[in-house]
C-alpha atoms as a PDB file:
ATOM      1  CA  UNK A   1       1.290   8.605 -10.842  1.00  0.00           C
ATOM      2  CA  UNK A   2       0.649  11.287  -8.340  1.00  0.00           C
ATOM      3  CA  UNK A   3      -3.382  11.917  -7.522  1.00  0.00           C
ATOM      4  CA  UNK A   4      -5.449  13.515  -4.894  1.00  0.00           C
ATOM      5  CA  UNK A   5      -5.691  10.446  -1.653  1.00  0.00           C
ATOM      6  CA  UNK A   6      -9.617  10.331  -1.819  1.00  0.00           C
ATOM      7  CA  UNK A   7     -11.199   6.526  -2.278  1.00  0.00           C
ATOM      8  CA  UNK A   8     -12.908   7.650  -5.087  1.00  0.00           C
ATOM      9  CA  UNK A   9      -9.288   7.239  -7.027  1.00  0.00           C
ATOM     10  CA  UNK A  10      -8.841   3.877  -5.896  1.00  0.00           C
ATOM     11  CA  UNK A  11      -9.914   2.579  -9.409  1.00  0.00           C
ATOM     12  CA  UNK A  12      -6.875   4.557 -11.012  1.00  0.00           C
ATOM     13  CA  UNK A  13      -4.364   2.332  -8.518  1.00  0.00           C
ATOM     14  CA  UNK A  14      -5.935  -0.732  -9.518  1.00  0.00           C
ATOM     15  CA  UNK A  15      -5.848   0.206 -12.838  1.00  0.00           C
ATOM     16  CA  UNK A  16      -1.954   1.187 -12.913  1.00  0.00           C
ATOM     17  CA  UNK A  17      -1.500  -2.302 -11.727  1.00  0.00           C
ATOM     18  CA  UNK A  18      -3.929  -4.124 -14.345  1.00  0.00           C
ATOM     19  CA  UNK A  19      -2.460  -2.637 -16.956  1.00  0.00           C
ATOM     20  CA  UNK A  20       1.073  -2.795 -16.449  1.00  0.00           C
ATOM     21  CA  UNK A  21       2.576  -5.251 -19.020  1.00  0.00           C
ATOM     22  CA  UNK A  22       5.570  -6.708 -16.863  1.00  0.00           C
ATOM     23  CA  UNK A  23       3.540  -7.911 -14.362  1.00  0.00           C
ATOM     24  CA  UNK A  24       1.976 -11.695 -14.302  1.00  0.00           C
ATOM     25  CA  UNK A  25      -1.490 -11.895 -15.070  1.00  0.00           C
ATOM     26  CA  UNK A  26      -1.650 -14.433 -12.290  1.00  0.00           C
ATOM     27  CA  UNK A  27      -0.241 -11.868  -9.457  1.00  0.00           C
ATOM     28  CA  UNK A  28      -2.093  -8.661 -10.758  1.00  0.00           C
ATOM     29  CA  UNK A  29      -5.215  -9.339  -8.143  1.00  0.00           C
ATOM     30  CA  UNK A  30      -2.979  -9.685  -5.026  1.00  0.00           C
ATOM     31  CA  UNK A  31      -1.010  -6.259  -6.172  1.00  0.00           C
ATOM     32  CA  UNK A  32      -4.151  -4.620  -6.130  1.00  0.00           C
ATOM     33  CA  UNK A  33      -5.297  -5.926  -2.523  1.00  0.00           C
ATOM     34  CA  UNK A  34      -1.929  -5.091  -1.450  1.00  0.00           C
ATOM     35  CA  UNK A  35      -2.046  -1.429  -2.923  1.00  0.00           C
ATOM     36  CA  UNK A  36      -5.276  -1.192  -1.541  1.00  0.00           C
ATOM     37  CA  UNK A  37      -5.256  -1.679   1.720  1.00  0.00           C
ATOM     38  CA  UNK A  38      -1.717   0.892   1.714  1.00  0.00           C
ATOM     39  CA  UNK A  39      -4.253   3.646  -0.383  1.00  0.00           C
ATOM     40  CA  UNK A  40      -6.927   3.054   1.612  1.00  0.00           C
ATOM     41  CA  UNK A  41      -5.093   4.039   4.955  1.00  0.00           C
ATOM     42  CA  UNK A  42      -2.891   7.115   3.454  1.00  0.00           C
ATOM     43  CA  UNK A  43      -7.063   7.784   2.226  1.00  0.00           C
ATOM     44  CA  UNK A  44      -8.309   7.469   5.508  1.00  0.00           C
ATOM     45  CA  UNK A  45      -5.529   8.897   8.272  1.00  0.00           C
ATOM     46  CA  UNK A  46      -2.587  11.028   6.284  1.00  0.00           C
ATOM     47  CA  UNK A  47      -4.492  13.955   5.917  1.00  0.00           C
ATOM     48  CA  UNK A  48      -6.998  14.057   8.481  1.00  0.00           C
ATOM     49  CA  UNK A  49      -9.710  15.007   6.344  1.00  0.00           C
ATOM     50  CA  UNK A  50      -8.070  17.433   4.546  1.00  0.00           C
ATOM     51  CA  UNK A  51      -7.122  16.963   0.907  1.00  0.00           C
ATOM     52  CA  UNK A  52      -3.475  15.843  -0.126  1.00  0.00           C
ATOM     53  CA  UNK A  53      -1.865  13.928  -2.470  1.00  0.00           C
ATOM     54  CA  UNK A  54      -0.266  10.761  -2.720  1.00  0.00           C
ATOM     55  CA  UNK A  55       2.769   9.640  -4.931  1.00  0.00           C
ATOM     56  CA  UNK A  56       2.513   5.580  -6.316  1.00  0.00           C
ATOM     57  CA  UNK A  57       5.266   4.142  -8.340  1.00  0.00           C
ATOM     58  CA  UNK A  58       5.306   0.358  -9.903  1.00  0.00           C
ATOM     59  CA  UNK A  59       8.366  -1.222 -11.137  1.00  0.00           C
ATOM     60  CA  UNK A  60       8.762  -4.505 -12.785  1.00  0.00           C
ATOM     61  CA  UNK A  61      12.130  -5.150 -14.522  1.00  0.00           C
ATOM     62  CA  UNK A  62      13.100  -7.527 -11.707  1.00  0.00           C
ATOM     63  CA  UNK A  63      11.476  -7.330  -8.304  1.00  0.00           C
ATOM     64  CA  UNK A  64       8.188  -5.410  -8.195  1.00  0.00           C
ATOM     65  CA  UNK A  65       8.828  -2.554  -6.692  1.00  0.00           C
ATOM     66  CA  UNK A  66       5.373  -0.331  -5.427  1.00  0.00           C
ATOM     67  CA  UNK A  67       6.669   3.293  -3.963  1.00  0.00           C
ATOM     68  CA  UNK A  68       3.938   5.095  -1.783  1.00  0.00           C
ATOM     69  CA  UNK A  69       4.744   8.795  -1.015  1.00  0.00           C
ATOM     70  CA  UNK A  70       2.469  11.254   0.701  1.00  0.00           C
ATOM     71  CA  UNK A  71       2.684  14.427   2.871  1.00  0.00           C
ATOM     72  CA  UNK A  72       0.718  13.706   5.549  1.00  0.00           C
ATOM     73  CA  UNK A  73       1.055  13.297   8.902  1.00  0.00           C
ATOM     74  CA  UNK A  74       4.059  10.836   9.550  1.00  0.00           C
ATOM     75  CA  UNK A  75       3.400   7.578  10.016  1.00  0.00           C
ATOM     76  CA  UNK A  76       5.815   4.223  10.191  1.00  0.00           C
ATOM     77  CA  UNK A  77       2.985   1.319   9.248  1.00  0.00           C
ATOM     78  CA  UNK A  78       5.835  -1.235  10.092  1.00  0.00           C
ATOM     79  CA  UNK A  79       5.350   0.077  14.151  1.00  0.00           C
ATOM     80  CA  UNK A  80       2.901  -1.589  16.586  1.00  0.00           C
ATOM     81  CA  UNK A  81       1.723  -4.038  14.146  1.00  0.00           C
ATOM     82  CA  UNK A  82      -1.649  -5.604  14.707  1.00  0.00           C
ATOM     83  CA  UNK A  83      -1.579  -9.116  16.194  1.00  0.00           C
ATOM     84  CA  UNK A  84      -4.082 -11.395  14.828  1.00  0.00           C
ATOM     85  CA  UNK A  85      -4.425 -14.204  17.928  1.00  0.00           C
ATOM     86  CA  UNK A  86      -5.338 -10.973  20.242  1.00  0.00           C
ATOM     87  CA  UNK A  87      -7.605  -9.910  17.807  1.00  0.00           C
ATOM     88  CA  UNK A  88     -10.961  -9.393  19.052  1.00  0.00           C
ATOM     89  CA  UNK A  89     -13.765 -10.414  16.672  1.00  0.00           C
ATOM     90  CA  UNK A  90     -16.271  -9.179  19.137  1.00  0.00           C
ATOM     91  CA  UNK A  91     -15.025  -5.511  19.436  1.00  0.00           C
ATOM     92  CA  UNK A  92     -12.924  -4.905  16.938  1.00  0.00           C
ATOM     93  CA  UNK A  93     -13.626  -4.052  13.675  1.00  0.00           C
ATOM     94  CA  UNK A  94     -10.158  -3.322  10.688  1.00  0.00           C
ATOM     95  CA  UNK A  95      -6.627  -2.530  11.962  1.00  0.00           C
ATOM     96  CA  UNK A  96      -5.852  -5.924  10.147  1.00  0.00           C
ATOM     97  CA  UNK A  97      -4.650  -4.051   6.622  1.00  0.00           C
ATOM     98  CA  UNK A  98      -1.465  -4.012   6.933  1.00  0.00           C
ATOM     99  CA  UNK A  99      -0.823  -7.447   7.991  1.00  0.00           C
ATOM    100  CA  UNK A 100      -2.708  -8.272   4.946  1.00  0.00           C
ATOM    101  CA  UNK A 101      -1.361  -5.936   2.358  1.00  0.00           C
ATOM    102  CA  UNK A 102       2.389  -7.022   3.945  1.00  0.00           C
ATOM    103  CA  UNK A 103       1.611 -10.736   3.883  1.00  0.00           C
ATOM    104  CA  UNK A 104       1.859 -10.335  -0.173  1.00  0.00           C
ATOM    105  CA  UNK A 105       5.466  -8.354   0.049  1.00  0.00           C
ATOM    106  CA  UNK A 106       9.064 -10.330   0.579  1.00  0.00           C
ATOM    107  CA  UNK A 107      10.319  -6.572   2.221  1.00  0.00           C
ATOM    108  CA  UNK A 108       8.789  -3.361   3.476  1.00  0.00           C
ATOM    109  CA  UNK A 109      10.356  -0.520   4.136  1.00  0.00           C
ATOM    110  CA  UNK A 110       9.460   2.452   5.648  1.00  0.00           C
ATOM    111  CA  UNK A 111      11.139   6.284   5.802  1.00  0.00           C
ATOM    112  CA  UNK A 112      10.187   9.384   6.460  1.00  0.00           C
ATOM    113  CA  UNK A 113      12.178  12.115   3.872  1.00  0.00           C
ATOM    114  CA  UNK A 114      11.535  15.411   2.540  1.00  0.00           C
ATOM    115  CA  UNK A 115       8.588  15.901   4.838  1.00  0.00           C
ATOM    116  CA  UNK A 116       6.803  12.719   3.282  1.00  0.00           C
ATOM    117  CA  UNK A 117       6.329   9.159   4.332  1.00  0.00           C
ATOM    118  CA  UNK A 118       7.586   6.852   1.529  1.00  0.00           C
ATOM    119  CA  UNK A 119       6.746   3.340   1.500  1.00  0.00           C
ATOM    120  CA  UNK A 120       8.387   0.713  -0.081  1.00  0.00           C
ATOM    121  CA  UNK A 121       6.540  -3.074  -0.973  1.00  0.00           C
ATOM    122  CA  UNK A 122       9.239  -5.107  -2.555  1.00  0.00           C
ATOM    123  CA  UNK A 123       7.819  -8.591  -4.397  1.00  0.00           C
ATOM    124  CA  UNK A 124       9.849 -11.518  -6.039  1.00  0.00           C
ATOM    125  CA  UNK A 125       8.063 -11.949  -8.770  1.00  0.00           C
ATOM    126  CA  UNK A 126       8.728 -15.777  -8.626  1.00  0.00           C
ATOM    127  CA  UNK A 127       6.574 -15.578  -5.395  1.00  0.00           C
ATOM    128  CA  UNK A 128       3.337 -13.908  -7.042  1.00  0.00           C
ATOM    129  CA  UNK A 129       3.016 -16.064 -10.458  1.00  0.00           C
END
C-alpha cells in the first residue's frame, strides 16, 4: 500500500493489519501499535510539513515482515535510541516510540536506498500469538 504520510491515514495502516488473514487474531493489536508509532514519526518528521508518501508492506507466510519506505529526509531510527532510566518525566514529553514500536519486533533493520529510508520490523510469529 503506498498513501500520502498524513495521520489522517493512520486508520488505512491499522486496517491493512486487521484484515490480513495470516496474521493471529491475538497479535493483530500489537502490529498496529508497532506500525503506529513507525507512521506516526515518518507523519510527523520525513517531510517536514510538506506532503510525501510513504510505502507499507505486510508479509505473513513465515515471519511477519512490515516494510516502511518513504522519501523523506533520511533518517536511521535504530541511531541514538532513547534511554528510558534517563528519561525525564518532568520535561520530557514522546521520543519513547521507537523503543516501544521495537520492543514488539525480534529484528529491525534500517537502510537508506534509492533516495528512501526503508524500514524493516521482522516478528516470529510464535512470539506475537
Amino acid at each position: 500500500m503506498t498513501i500520502t504520510a498524513r495521520l489522517d491515514n493512520l486508520k488505512l495502516v491499522q486496517t491493512l493489519i486487521m484484515e490480513h488473514p495470516d496474521i493471529p487474531d491475538a497479535s493483530k493489536k500489537k502490529l498496529c501499535l508497532a506500525a503506529e508509532e513507525v507512521f506516526v514519526n515518518i507523519c510527523s518528521y520525513a517531510y517536514e510539513g510538506e506532503a510525501g508518501l510513504v510505502e507499507i508492506t505486510l508479509e505473513a507466510t513465515g515471519p511477519i515482515v512490515m516494510t516502511f519506505r518513504d522519501e523523506g529526509r533520511p533518517f536511521n531510527p535504530l541511531d541514538n535510541p532513547a534511554d528510558p532510566d534517563d528519561y525525564d518525566l518532568d520535561t520530557q514529553i514522546g521520543g519513547l516510540g521507537r523503543l516501544i514500536a521495537f520492543g514488539f519486533v525480534d529484528d529491525v533493520s534500517y537502510a537508506y536506498e534509492d533516495s528512501r529510508n526503508v524500514l524493516v520490523l521482522r516478528i516470529k510469529t510464535t512470539l506475537l500469538a
